[in-house]
N, C-alpha and C. Protein backbone atom coordinates (compact mmCIF):
# COMPACT_ATOMS: atom_id res chain seq x y z
N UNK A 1 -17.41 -35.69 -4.46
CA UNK A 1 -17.06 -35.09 -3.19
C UNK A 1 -17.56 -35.96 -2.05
N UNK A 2 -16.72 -35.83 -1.02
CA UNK A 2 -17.40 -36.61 0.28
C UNK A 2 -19.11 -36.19 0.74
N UNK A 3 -19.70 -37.26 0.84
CA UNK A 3 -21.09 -37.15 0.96
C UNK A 3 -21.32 -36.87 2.53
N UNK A 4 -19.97 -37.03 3.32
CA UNK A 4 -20.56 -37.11 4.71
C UNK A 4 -20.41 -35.60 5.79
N UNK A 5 -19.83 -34.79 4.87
CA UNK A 5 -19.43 -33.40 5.10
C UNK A 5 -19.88 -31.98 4.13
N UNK A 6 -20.88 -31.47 4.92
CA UNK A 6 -21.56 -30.09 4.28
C UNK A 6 -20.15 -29.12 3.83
N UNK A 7 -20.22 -28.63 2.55
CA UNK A 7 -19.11 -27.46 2.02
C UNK A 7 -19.86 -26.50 2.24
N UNK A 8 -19.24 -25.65 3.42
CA UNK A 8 -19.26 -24.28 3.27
C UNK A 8 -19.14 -23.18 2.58
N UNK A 9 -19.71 -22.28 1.69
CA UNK A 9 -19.04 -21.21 0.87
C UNK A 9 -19.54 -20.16 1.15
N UNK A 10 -18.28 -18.96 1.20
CA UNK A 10 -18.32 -17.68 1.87
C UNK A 10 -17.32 -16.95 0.76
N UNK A 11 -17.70 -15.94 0.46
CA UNK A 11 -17.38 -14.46 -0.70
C UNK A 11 -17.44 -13.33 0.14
N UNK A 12 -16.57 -12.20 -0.60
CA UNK A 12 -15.90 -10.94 -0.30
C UNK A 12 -17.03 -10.00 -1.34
N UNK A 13 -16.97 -8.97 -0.85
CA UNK A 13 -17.31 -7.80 -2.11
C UNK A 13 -16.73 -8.24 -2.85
N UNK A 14 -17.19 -7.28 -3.58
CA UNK A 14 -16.39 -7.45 -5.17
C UNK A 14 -14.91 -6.68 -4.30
N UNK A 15 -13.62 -6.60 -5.32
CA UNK A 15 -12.72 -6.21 -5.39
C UNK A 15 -12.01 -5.64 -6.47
N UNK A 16 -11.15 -4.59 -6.34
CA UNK A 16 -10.72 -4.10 -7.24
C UNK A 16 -9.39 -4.42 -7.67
N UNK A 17 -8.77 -4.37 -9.00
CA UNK A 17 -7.74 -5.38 -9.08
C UNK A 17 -6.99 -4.05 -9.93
N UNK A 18 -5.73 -4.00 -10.08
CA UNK A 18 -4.98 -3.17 -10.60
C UNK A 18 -5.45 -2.78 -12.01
N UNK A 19 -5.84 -3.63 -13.29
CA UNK A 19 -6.27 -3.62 -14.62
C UNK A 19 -7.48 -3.14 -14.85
N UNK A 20 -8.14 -2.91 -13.17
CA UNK A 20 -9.93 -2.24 -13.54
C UNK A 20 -10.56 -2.82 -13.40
N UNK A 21 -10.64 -4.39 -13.34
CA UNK A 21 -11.42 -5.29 -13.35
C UNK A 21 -11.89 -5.89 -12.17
N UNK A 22 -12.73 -6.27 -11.67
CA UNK A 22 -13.49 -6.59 -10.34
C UNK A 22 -13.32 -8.31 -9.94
N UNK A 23 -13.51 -8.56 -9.07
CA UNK A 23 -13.10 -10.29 -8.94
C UNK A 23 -13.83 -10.36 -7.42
N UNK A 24 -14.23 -11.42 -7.46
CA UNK A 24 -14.79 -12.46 -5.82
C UNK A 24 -13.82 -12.88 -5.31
N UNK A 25 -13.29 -13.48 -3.97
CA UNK A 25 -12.95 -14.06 -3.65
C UNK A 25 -13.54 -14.98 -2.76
N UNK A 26 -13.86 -15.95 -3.48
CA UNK A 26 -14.68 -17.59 -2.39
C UNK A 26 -13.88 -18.23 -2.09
N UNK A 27 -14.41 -18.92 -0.33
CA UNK A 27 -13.85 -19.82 0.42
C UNK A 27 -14.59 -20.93 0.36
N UNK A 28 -14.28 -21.95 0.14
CA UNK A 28 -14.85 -23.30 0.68
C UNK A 28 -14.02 -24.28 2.09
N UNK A 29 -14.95 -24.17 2.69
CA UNK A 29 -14.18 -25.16 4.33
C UNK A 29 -15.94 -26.01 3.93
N UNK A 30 -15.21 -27.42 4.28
CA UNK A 30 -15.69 -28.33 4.74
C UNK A 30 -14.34 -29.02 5.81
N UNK A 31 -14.80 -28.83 7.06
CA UNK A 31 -14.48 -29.25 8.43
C UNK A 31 -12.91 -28.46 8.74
N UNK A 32 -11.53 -29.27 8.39
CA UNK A 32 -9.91 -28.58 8.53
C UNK A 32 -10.34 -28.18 7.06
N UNK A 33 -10.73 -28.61 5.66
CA UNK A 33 -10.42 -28.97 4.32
C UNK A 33 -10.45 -27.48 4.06
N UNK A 34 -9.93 -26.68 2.96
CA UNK A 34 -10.77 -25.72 2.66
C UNK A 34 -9.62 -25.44 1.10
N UNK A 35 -10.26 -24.63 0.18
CA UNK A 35 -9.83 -24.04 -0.93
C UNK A 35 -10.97 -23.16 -1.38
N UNK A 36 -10.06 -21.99 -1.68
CA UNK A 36 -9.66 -20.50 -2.13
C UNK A 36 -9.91 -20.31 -3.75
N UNK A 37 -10.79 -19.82 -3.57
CA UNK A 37 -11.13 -19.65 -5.54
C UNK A 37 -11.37 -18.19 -5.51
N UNK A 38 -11.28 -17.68 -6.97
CA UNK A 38 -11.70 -16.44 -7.54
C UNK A 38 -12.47 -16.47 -8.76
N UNK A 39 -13.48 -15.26 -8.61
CA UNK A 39 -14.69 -15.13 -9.56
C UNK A 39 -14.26 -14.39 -10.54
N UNK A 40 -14.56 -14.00 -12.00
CA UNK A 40 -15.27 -14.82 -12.90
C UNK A 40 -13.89 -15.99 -12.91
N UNK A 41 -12.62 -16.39 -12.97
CA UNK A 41 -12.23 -17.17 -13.50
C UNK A 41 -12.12 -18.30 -12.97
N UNK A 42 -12.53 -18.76 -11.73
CA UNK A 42 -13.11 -19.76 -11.46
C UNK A 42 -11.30 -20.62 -10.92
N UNK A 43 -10.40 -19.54 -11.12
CA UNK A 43 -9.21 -20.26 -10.44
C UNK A 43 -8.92 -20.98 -8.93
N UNK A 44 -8.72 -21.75 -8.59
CA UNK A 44 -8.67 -22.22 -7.39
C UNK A 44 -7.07 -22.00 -7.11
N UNK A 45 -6.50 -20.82 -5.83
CA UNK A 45 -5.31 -20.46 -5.83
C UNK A 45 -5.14 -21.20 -4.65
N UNK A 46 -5.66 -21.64 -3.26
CA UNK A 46 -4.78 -22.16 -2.43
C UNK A 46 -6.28 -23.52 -1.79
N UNK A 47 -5.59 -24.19 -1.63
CA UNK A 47 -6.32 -25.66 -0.76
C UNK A 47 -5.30 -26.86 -0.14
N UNK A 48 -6.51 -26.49 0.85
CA UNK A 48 -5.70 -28.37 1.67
C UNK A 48 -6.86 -29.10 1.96
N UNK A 49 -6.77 -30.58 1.71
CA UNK A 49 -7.46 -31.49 2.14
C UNK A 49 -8.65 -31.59 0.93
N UNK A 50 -8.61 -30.92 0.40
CA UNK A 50 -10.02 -31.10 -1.38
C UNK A 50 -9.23 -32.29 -2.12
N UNK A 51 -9.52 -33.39 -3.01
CA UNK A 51 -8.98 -34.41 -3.74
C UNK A 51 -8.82 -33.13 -5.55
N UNK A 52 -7.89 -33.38 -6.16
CA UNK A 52 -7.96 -32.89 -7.36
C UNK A 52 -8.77 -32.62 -7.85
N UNK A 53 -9.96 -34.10 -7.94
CA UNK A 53 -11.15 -34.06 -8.77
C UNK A 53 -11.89 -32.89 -7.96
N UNK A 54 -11.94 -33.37 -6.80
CA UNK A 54 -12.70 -31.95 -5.64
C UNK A 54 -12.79 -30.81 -6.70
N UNK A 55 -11.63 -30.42 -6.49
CA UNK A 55 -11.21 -28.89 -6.86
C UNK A 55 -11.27 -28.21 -8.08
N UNK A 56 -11.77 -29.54 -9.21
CA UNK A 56 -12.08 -29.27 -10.10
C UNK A 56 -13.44 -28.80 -10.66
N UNK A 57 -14.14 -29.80 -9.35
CA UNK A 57 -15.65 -29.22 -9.18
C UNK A 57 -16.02 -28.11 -8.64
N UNK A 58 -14.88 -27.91 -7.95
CA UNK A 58 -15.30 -26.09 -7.38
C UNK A 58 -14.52 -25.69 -8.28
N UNK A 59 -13.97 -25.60 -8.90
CA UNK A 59 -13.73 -24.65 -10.03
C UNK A 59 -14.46 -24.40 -10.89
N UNK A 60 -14.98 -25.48 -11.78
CA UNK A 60 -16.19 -25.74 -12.46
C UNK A 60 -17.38 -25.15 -11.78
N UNK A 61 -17.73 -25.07 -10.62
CA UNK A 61 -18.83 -24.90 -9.77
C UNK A 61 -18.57 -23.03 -10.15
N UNK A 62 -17.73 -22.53 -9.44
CA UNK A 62 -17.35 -21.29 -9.25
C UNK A 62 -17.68 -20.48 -11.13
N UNK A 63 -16.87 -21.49 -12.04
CA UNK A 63 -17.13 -20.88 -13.40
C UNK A 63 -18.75 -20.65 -14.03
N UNK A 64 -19.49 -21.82 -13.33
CA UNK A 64 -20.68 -22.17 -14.07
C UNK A 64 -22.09 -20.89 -12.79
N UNK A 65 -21.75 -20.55 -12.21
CA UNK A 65 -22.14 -19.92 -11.32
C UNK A 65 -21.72 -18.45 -11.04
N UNK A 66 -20.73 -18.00 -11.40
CA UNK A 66 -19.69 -16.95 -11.61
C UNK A 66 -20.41 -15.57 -11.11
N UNK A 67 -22.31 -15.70 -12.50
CA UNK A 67 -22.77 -14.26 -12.50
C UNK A 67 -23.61 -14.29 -11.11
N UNK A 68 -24.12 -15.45 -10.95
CA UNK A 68 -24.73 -15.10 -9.66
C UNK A 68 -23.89 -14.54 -8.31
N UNK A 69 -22.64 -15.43 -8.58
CA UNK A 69 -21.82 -14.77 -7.16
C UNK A 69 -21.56 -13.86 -7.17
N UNK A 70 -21.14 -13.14 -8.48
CA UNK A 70 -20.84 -11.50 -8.70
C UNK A 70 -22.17 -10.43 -8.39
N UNK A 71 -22.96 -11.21 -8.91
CA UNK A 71 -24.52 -10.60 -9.05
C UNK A 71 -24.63 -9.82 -6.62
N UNK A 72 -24.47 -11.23 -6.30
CA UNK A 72 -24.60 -11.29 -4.55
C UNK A 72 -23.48 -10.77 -3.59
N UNK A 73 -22.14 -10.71 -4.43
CA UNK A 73 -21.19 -9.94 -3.91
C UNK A 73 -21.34 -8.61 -4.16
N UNK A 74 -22.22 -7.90 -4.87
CA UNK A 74 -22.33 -6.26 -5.07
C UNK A 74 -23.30 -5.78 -3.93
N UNK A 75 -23.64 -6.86 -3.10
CA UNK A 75 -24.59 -6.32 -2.31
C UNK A 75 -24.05 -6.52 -0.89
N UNK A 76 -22.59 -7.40 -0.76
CA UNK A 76 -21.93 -7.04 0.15
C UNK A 76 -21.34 -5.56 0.22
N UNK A 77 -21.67 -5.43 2.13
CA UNK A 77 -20.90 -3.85 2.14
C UNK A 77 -20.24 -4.36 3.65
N UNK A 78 -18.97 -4.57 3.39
CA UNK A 78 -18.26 -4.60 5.14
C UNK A 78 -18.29 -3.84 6.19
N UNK A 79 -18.25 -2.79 5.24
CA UNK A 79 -18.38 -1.54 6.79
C UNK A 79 -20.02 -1.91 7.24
N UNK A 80 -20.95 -1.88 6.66
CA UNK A 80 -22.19 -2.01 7.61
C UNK A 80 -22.52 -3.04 8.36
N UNK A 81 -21.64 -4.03 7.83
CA UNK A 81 -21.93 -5.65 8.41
C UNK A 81 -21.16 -5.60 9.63
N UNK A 82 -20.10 -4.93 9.39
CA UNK A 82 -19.18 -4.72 10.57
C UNK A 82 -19.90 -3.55 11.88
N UNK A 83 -20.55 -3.02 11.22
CA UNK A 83 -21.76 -1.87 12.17
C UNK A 83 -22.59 -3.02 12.82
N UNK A 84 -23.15 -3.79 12.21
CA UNK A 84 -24.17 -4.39 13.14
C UNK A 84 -23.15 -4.96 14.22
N UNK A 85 -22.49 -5.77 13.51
CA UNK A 85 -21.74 -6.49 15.07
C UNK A 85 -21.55 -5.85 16.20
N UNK A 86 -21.57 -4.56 16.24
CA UNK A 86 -21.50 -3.68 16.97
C UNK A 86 -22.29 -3.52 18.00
């Protein structure tokens, strides 16, 4: 990955998916660049500006890391986060 630009990553609650099953949704932006992954499967569904190999490492990254993000997304709650801004 480019050494000269910090990757950002930002996650949703968990979510609920039609089959029952719960999923993350992570963003990565480094600067315009950014790609769209989902937890546990570590799919990368939308990006611009990541190189292949990139995206393979956040995929890989996202798979090898999976329980912790799930673990830190149960402790997101929007409505209260959205209270403080308040």
């Amino acid at each position: 990955m480019k050494q000269t630009q910090e990757i950002q990553m930002t996650y949703s609650g968990l979510l609920p998916q039609k089959d029952g099953k719960k999923i993350v949704r992570v963003v990565f932006e480094r600067g315009k660049d950014f790609a769209e992954g989902i937890v546990p499967s570590g799919q990368i569904e939308k990006s611009s500006g990541f190189t292949p190999e990139e995206l393979k490492q956040l995929s890989d990254y996202l798979i090898q890391n999976g329980d912790n993000i799930l673990t830190k997304a149960k402790e997101v709650n929007p409505l209260r986060n959205w209270m403080r801004k308040k």
